[in-house]
N, C-alpha and C. Protein backbone atom coordinates (compact mmCIF):
# COMPACT_ATOMS: atom_id res chain seq x y z
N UNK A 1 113.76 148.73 67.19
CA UNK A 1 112.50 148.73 67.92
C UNK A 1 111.65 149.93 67.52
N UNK A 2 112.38 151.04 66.98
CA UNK A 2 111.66 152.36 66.78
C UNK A 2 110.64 152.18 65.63
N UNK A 3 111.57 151.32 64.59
CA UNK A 3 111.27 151.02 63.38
C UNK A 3 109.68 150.53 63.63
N UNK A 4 109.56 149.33 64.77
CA UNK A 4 108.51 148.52 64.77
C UNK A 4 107.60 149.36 65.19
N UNK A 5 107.61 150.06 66.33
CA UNK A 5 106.90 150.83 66.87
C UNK A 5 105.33 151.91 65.83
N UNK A 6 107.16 152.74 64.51
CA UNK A 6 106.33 153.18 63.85
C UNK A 6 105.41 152.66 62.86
N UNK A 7 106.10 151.71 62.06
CA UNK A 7 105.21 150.80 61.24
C UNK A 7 103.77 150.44 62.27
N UNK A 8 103.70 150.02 63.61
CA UNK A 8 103.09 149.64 64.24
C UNK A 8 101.53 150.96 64.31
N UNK A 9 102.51 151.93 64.42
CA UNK A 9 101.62 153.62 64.84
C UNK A 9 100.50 153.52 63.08
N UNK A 10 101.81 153.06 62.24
CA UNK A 10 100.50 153.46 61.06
C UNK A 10 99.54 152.45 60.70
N UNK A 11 99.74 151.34 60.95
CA UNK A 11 98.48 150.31 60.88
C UNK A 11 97.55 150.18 61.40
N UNK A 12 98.03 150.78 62.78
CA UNK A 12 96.88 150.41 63.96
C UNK A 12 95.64 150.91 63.35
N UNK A 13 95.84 152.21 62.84
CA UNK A 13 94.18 152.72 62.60
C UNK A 13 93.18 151.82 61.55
N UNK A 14 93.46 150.96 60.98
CA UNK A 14 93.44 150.20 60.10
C UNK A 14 92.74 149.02 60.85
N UNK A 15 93.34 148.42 61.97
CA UNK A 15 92.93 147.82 62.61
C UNK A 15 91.23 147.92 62.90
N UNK A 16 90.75 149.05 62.99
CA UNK A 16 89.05 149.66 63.51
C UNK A 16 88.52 149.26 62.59
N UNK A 17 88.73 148.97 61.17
CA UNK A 17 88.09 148.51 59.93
C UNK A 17 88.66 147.38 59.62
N UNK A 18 89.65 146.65 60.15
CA UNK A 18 89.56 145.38 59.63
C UNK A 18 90.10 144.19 61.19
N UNK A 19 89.87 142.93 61.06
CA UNK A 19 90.39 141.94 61.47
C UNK A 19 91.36 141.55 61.52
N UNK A 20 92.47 142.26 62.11
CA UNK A 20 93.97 142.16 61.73
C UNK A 20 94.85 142.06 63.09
N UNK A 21 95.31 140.83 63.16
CA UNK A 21 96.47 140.97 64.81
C UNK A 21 97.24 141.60 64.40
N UNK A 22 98.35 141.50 65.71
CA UNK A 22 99.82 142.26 65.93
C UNK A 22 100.49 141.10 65.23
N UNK A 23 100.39 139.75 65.18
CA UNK A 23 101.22 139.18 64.40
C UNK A 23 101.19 139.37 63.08
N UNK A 24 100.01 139.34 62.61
CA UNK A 24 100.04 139.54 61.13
C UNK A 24 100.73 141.29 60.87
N UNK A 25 100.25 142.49 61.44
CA UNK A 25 101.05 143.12 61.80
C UNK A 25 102.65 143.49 61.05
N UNK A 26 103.28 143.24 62.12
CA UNK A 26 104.52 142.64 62.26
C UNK A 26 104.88 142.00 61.35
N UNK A 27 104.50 140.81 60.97
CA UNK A 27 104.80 139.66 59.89
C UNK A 27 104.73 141.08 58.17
N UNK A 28 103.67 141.65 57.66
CA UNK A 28 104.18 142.91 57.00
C UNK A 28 104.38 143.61 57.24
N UNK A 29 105.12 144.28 58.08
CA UNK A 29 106.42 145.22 58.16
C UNK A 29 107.93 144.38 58.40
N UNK A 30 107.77 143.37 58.15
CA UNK A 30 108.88 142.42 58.36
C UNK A 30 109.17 141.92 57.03
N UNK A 31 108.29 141.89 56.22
CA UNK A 31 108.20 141.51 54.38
C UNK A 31 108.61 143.21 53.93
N UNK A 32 108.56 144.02 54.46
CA UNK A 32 108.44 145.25 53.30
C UNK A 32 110.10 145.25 53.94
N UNK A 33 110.72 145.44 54.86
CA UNK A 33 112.42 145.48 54.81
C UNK A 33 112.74 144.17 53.89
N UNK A 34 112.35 143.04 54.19
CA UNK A 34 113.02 142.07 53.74
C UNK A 34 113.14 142.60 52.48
N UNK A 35 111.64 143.33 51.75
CA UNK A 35 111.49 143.32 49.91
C UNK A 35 112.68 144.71 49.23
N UNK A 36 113.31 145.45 50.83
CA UNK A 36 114.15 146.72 50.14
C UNK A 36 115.66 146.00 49.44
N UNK A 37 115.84 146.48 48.51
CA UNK A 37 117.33 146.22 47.34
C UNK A 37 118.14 146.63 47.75
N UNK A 38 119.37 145.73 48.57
CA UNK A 38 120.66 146.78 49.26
C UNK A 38 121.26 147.16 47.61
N UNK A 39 122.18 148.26 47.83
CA UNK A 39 123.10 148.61 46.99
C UNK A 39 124.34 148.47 47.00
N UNK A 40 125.33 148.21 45.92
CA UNK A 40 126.58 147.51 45.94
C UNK A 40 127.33 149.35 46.59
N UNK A 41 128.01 149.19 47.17
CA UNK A 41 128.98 150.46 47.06
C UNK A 41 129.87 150.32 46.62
N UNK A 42 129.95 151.62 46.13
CA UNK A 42 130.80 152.51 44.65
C UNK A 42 131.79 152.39 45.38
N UNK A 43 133.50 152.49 44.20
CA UNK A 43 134.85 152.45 44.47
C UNK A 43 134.91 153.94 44.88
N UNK A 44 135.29 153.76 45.97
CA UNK A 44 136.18 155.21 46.52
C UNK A 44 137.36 154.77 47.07
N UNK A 45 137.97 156.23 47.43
CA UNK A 45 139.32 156.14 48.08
C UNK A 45 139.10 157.41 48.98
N UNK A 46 139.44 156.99 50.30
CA UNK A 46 139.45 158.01 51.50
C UNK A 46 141.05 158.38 52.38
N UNK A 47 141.81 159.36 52.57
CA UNK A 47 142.74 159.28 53.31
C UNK A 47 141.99 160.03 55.06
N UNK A 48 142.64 158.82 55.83
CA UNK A 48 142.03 159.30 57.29
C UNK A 48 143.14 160.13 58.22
N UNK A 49 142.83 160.76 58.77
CA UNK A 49 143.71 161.63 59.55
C UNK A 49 144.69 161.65 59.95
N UNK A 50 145.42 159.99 60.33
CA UNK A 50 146.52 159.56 60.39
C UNK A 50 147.14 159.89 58.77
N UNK A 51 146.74 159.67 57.64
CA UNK A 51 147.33 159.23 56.66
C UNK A 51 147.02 157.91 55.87
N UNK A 52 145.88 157.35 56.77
CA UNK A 52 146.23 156.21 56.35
C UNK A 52 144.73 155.79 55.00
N UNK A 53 145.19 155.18 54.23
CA UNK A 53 144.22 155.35 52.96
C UNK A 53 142.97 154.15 52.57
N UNK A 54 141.99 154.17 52.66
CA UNK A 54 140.92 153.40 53.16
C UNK A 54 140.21 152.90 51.78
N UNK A 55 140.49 152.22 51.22
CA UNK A 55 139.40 151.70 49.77
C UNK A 55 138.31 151.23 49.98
N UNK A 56 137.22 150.71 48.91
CA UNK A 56 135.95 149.66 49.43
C UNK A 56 136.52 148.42 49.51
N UNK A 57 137.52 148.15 49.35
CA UNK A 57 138.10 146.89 49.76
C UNK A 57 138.57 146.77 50.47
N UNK A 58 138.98 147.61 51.50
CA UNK A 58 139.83 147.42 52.68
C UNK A 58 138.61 147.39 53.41
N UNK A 59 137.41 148.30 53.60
CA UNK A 59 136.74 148.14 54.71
C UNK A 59 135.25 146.98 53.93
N UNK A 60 135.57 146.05 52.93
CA UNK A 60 134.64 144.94 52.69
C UNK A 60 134.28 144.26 53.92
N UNK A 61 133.06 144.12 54.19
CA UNK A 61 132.43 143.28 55.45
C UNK A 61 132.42 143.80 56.70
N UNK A 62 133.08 145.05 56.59
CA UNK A 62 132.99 145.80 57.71
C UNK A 62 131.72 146.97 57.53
N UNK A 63 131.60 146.92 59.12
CA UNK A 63 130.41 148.35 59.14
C UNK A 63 131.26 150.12 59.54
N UNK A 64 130.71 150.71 58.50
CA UNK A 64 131.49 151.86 57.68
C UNK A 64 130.50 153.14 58.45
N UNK A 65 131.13 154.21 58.63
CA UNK A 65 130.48 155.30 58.92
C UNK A 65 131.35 156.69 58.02
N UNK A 66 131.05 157.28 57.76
CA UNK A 66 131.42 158.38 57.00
C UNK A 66 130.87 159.49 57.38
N UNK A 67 131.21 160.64 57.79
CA UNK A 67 130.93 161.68 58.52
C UNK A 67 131.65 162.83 57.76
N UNK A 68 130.85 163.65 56.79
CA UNK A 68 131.16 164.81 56.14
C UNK A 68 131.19 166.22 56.71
């Protein structure tokens, strides 16, 4: 929602010079995520505090946090 909000904060002014709804709006800032390139992640190997040893294949399809 923050996301929308801000995209929202920088168009608006835009709005005073042109003919533009909140749907249309919305509808591009909704094309510019869609247009970002995820990236494959790189092979690592992590051991976690238990011991126990974590590849990119063990945590495939899962959501990952890493905290340095």
């Amino acid at each position: 929602m923050k996301k929308i909000l801000i995209i929202l904060a920088l168009f608006l002014p835009l709005t005073t010079t042109q003919a533009i709804t909140i749907d249309e709006i919305v509808a591009k800032a909704s094309k510019m995520w869609q247009d970002e390139k995820s990236t494959k992640l790189p092979d690592f190997s992590v051991v976690d505090l238990n011991g126990n040893t974590h590849t990119n294949k063990t945590v495939e399809g899962k959501f990952l946090v890493v905290n340095f």
